[in-house]
C-alpha atoms as a PDB file:
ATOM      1  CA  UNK A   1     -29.017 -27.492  34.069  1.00  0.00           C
ATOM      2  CA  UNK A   2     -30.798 -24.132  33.086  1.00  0.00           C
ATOM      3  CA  UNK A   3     -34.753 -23.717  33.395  1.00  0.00           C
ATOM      4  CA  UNK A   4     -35.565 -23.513  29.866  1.00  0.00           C
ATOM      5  CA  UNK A   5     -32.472 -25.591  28.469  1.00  0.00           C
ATOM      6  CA  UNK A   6     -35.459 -28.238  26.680  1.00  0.00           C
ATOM      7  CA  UNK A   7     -35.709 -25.140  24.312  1.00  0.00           C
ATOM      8  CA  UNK A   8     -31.827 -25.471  22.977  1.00  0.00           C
ATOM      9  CA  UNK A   9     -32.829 -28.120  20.598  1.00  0.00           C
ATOM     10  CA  UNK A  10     -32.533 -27.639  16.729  1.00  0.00           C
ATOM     11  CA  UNK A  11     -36.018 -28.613  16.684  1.00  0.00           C
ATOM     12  CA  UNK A  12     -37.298 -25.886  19.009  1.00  0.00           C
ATOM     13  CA  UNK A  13     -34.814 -23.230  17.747  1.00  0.00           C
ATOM     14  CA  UNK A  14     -34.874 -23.372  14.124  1.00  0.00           C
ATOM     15  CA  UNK A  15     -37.642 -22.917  11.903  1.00  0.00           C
ATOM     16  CA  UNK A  16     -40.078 -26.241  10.359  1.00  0.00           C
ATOM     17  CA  UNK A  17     -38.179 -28.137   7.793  1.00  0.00           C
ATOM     18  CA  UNK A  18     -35.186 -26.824   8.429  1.00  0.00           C
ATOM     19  CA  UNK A  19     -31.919 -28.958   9.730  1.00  0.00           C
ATOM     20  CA  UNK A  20     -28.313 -28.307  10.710  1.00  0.00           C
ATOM     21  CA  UNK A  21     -25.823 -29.823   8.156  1.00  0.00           C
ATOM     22  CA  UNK A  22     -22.916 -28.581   8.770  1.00  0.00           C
ATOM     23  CA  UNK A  23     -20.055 -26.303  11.033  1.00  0.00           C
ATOM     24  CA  UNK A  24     -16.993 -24.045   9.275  1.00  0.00           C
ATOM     25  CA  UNK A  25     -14.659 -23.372  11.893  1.00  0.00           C
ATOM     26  CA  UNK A  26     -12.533 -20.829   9.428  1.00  0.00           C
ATOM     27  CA  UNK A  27     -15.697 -18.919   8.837  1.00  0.00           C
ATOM     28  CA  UNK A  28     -17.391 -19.594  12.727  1.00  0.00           C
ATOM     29  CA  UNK A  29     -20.721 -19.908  10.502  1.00  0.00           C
ATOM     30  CA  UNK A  30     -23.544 -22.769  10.555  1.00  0.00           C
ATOM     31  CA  UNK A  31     -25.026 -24.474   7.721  1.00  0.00           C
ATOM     32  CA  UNK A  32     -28.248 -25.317   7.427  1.00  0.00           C
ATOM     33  CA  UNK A  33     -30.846 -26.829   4.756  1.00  0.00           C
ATOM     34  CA  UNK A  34     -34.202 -26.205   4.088  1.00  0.00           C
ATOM     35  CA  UNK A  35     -37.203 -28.943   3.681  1.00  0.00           C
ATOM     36  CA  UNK A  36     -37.068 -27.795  -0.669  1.00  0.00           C
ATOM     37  CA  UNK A  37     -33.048 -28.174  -0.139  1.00  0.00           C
ATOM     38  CA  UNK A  38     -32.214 -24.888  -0.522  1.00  0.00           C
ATOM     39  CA  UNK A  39     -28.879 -23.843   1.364  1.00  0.00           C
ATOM     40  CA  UNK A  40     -28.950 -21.360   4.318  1.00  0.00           C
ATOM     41  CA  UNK A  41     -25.704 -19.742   6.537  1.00  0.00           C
ATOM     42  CA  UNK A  42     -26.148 -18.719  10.017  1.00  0.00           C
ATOM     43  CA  UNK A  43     -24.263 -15.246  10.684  1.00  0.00           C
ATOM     44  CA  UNK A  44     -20.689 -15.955  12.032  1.00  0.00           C
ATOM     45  CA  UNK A  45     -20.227 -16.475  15.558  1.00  0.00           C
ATOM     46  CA  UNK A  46     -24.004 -17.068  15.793  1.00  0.00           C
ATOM     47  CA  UNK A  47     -25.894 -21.043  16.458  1.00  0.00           C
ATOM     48  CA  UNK A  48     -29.622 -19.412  16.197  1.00  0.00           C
ATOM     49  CA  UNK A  49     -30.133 -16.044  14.553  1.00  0.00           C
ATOM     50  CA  UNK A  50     -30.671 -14.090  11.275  1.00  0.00           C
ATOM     51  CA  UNK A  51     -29.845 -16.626   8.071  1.00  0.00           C
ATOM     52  CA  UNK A  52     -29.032 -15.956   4.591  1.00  0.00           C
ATOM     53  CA  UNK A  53     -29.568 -18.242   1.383  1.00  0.00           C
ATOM     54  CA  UNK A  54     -26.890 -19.523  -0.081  1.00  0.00           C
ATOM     55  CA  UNK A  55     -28.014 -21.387  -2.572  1.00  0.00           C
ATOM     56  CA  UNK A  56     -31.274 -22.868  -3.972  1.00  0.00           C
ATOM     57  CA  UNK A  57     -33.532 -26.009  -4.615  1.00  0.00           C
ATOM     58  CA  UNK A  58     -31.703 -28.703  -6.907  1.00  0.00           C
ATOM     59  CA  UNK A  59     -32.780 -27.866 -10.326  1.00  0.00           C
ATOM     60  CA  UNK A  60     -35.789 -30.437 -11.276  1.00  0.00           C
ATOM     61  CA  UNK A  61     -34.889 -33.261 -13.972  1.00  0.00           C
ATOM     62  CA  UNK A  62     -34.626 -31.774 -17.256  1.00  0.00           C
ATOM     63  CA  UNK A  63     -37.736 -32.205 -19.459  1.00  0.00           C
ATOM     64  CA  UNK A  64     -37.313 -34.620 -22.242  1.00  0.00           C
ATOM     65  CA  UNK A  65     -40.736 -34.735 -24.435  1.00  0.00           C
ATOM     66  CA  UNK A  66     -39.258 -32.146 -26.811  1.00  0.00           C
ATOM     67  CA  UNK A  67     -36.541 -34.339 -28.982  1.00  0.00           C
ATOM     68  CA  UNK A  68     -35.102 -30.792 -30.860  1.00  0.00           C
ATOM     69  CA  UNK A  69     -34.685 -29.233 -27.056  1.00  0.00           C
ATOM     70  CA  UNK A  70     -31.893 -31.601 -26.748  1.00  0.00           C
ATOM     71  CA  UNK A  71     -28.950 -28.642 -27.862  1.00  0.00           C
ATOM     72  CA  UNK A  72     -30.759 -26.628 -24.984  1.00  0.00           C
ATOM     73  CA  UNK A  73     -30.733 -28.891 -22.091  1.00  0.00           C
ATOM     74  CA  UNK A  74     -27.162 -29.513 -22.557  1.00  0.00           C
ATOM     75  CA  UNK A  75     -26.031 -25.992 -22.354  1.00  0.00           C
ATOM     76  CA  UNK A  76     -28.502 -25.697 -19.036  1.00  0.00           C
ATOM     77  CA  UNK A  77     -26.467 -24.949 -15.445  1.00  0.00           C
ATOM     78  CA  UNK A  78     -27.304 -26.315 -12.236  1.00  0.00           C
ATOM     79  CA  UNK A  79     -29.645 -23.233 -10.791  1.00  0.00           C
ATOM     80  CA  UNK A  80     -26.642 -23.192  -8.065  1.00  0.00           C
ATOM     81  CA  UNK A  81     -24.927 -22.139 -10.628  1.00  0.00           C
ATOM     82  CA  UNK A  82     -26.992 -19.779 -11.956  1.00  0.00           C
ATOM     83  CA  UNK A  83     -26.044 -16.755 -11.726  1.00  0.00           C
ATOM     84  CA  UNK A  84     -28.986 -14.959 -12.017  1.00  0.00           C
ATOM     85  CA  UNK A  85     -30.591 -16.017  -8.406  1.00  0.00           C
ATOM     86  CA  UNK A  86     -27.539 -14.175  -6.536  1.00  0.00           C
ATOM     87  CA  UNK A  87     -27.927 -14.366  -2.384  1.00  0.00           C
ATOM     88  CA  UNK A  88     -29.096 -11.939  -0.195  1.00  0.00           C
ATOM     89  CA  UNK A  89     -26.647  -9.005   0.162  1.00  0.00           C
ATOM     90  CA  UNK A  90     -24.933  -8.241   3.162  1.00  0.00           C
ATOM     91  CA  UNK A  91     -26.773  -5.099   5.532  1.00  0.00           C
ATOM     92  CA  UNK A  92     -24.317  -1.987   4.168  1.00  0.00           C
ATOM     93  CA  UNK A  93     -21.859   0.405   6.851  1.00  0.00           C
ATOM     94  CA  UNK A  94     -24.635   1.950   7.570  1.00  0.00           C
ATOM     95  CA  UNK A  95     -26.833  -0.253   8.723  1.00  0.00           C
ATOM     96  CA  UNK A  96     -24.668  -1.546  11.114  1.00  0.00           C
ATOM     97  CA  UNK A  97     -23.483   2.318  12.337  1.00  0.00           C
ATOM     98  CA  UNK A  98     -26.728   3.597  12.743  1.00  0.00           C
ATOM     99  CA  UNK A  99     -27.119   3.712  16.190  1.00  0.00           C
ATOM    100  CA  UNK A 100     -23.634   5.231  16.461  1.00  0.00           C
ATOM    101  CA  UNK A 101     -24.275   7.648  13.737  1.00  0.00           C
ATOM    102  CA  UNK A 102     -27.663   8.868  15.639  1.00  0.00           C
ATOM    103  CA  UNK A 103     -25.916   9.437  18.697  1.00  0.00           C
ATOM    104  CA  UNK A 104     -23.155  11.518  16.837  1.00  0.00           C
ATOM    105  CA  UNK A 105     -26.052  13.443  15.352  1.00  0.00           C
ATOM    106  CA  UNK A 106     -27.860  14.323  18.290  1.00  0.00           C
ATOM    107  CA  UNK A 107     -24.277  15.482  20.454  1.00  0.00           C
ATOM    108  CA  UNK A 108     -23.603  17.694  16.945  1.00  0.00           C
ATOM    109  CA  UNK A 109     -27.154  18.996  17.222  1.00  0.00           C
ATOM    110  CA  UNK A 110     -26.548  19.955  20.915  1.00  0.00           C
ATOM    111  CA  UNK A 111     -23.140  21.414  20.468  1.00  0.00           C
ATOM    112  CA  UNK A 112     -24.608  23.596  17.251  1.00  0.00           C
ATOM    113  CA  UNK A 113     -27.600  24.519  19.691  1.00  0.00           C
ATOM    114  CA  UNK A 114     -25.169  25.089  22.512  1.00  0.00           C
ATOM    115  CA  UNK A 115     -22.414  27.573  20.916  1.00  0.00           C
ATOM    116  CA  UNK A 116     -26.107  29.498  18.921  1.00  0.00           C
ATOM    117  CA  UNK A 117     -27.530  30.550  22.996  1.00  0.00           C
ATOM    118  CA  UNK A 118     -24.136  31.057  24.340  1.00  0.00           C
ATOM    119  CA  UNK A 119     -22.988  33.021  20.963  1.00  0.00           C
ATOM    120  CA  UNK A 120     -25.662  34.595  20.159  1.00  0.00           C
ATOM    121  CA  UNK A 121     -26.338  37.163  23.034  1.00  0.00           C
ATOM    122  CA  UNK A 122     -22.628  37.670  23.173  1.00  0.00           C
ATOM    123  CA  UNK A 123     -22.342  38.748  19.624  1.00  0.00           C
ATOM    124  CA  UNK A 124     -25.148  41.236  19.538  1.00  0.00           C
ATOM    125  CA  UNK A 125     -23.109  44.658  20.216  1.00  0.00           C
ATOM    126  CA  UNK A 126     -25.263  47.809  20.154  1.00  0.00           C
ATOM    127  CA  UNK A 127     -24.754  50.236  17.229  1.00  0.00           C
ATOM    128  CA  UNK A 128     -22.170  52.765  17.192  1.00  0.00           C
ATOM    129  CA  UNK A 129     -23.647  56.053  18.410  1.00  0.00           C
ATOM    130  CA  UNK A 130     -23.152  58.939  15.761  1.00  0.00           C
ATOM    131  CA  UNK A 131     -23.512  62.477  17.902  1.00  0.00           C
ATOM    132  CA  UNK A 132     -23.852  65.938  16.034  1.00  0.00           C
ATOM    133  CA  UNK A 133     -22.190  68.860  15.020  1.00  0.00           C
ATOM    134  CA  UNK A 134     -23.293  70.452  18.725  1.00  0.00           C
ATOM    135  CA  UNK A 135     -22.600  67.565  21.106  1.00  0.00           C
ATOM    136  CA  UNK A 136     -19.408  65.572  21.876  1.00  0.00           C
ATOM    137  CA  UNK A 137     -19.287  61.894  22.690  1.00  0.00           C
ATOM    138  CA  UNK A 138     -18.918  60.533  26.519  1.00  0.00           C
ATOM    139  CA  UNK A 139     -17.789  57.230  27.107  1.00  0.00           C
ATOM    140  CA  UNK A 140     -19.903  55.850  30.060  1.00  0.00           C
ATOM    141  CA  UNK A 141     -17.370  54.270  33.008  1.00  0.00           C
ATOM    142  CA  UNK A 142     -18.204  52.500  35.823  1.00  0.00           C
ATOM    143  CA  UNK A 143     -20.469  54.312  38.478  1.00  0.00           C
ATOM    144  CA  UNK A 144     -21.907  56.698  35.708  1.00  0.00           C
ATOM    145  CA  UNK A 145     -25.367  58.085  36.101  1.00  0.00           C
ATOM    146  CA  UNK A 146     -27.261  60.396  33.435  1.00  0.00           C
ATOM    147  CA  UNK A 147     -27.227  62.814  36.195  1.00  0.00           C
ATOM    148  CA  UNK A 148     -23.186  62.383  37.174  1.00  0.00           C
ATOM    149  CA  UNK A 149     -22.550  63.158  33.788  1.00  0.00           C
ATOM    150  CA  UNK A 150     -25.296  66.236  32.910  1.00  0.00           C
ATOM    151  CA  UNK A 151     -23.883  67.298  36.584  1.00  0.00           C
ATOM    152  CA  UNK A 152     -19.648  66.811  35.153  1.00  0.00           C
ATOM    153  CA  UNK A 153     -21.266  68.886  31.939  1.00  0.00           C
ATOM    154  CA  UNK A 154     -22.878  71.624  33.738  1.00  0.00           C
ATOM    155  CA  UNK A 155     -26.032  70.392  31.752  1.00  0.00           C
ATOM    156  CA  UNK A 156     -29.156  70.148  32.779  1.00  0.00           C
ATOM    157  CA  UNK A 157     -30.650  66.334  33.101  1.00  0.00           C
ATOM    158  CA  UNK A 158     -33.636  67.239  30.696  1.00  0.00           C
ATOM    159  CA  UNK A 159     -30.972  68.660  28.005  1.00  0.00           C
ATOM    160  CA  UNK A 160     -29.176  65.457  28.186  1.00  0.00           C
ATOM    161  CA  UNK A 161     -32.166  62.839  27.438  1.00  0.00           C
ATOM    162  CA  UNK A 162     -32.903  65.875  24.494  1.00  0.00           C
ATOM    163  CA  UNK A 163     -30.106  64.760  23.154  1.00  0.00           C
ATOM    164  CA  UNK A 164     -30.165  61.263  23.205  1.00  0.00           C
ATOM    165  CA  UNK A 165     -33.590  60.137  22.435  1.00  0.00           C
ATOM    166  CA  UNK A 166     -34.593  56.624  24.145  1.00  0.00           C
ATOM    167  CA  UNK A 167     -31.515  56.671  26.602  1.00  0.00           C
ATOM    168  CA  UNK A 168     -32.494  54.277  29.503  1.00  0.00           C
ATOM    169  CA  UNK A 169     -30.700  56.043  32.499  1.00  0.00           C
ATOM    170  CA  UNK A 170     -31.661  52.664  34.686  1.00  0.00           C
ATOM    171  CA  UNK A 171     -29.326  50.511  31.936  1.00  0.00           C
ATOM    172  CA  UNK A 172     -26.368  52.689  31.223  1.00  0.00           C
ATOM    173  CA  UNK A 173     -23.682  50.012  29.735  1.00  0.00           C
ATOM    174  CA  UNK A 174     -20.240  50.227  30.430  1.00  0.00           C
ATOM    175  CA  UNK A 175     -18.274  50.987  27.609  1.00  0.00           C
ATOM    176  CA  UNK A 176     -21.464  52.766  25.979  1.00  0.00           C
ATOM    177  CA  UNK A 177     -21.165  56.464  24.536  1.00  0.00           C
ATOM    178  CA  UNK A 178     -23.245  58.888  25.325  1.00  0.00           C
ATOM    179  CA  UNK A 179     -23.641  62.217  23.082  1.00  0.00           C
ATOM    180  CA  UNK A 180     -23.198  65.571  25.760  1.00  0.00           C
ATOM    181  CA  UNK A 181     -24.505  68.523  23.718  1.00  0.00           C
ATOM    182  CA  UNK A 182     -21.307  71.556  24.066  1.00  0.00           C
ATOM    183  CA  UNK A 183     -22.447  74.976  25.469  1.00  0.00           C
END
């Protein structure tokens, strides 16, 4: 017998007033009724949990004093049959799929994040270099130097960087073009 198996009673589980009436073993769902008589479901597969009304109080007696009301009370429903008090509705998809659905989000947000770093300094190529009518343009191989190619030239260094302004000899790229002016 469990430590706390006093507390499996109807009494201690389920709220004042209210009473188990009834099992559907089609549906796996409890019935229950309220102290007014109102009609409440447990959720299937569930003894204790989250209930929804199913129906309401019995309708009181009808009233009577009124002799010409008589037409009107016999074309009164039963308020369970009323349509106008309909139950609670069921939670939607959504409600249900919401912790699924935020995990989805947040793996789509890191993925989008992911591919913009890894993408993104990839993708930046630098500009096509345009030289003049005087200069001819050097593709830059591997082991080029500014002064390699002034020296492969017969340039000076100085007449080189002249020619292309804000050329970094220290971060040559390889496939870059350089402009070598023609003598």
């Amino acid at each position: 017998m469990g430590r706390w198996s006093q507390y499996d009673t109807d009494e201690e589980r389920l709220p004042e007033g209210m009473q188990r009436i009834g099992y559907d073993a089609d549906t796996e769902t409890y019935t229950y009724r309220d102290a007014d008589g109102s009609t409440w479901e447990g959720a299937p597969g569930n003894q204790y949990g989250r209930l929804t009304r199913v129906s309401g109080p019995p309708a009181p007696p009808p009233d009577y004093d009124d002799i010409n009301d008589n037409e009107e009370v016999s074309v009164r429903m039963p308020l369970s049959y009323d349509n106008s008090s309909s139950p609670q509705q069921r939670p939607s998809w959504r409600h249900e799929m919401m912790p699924l659905l935020n995990f989805l989000g947040l793996i789509g947000l890191f993925l989008i994040a992911l591919f913009w770093f890894l993408g993104g300094s990839s993708s930046s190529s630098p500009p096509p270099v345009t030289c003049g009518d005087q200069s001819a343009p050097h593709k830059i191989v591997a082991g080029d130097t500014c002064w390699s190619i002034a020296e492969a030239n017969r340039l000076s260094l100085d007449r080189l960087l002249q020619e292309n302004e804000g050329l970094d000899c220290g971060a040559l790229s390889v496939g870059g073009t350089v402009c070598v002016p023609q003598t």
